[in-house]
Structures are given as structure tokens and as C-alpha cells.
PDB file of N, CA and C in Angstrom:
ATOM      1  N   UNK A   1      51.820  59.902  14.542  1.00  0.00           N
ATOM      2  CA  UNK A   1      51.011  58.665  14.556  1.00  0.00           C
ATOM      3  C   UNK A   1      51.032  57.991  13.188  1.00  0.00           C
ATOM      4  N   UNK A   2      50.648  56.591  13.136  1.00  0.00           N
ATOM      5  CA  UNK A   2      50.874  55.800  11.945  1.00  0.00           C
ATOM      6  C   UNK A   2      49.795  55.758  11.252  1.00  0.00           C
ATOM      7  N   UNK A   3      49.262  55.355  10.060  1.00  0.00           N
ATOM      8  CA  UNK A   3      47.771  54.513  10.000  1.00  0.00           C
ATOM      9  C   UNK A   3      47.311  53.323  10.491  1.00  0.00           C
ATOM     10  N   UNK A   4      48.388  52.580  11.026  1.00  0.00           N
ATOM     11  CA  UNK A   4      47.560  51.686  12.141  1.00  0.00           C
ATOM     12  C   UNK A   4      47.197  52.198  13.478  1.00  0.00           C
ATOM     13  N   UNK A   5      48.025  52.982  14.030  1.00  0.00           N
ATOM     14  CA  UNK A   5      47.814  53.702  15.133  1.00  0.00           C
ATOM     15  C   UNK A   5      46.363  54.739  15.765  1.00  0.00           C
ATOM     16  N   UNK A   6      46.149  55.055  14.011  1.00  0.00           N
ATOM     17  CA  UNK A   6      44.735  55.883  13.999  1.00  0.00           C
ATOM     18  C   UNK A   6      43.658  54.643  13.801  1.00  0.00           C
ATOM     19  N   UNK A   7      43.819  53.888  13.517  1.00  0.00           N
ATOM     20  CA  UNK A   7      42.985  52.621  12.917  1.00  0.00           C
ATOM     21  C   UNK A   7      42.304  52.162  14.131  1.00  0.00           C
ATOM     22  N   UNK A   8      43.319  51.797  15.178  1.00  0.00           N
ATOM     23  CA  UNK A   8      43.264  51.147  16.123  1.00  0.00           C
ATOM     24  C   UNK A   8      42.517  52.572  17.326  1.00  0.00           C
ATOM     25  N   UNK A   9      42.849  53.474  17.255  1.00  0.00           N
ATOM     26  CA  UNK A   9      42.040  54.262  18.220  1.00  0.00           C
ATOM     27  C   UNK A   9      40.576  54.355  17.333  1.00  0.00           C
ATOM     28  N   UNK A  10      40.347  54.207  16.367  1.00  0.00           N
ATOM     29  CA  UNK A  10      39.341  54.401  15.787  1.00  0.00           C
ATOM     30  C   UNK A  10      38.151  53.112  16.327  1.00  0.00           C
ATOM     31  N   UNK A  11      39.172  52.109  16.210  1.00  0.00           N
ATOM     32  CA  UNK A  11      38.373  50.760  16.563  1.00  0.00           C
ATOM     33  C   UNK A  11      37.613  50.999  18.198  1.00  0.00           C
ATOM     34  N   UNK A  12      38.983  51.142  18.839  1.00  0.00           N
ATOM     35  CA  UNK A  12      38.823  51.862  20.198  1.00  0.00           C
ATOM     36  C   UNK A  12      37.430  52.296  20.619  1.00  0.00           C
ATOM     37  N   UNK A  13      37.358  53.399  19.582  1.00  0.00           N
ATOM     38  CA  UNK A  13      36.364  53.756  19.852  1.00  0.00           C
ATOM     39  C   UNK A  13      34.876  53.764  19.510  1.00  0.00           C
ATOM     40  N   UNK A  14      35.130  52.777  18.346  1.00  0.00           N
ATOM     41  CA  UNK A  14      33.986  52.100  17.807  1.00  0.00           C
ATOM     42  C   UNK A  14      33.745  50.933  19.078  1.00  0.00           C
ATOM     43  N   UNK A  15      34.417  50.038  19.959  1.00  0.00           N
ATOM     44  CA  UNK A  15      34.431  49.675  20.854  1.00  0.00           C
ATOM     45  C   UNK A  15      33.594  50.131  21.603  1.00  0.00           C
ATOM     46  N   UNK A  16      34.039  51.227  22.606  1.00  0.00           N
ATOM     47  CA  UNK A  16      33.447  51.831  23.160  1.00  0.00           C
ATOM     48  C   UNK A  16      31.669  52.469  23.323  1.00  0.00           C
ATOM     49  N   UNK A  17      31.810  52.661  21.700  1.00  0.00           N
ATOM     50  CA  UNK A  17      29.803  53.117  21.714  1.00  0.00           C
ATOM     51  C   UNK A  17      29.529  52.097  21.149  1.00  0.00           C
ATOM     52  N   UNK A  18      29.587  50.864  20.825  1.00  0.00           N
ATOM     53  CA  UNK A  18      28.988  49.832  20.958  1.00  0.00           C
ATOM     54  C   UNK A  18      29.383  48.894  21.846  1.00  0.00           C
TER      55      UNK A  18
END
């Protein structure tokens, strides 16, 4: 995985619980 790749699941999942 890249550092955008983790970035973006991160967002994901900041998404998610809010």
C-alpha cells in the first residue's frame, strides 16, 4: 500500500463514524 492509499482508507473511515 502507498501513503495515499492508507490516507484515503483512513478518511474512509473517518467517513464512516461521522
Amino acid at each position: 500500500m502507498t501513503d495515499a492509499d492508507q490516507k484515503t482508507c483512513l478518511l474512509e473511515l473517518l467517513v464512516v463514524f461521522f
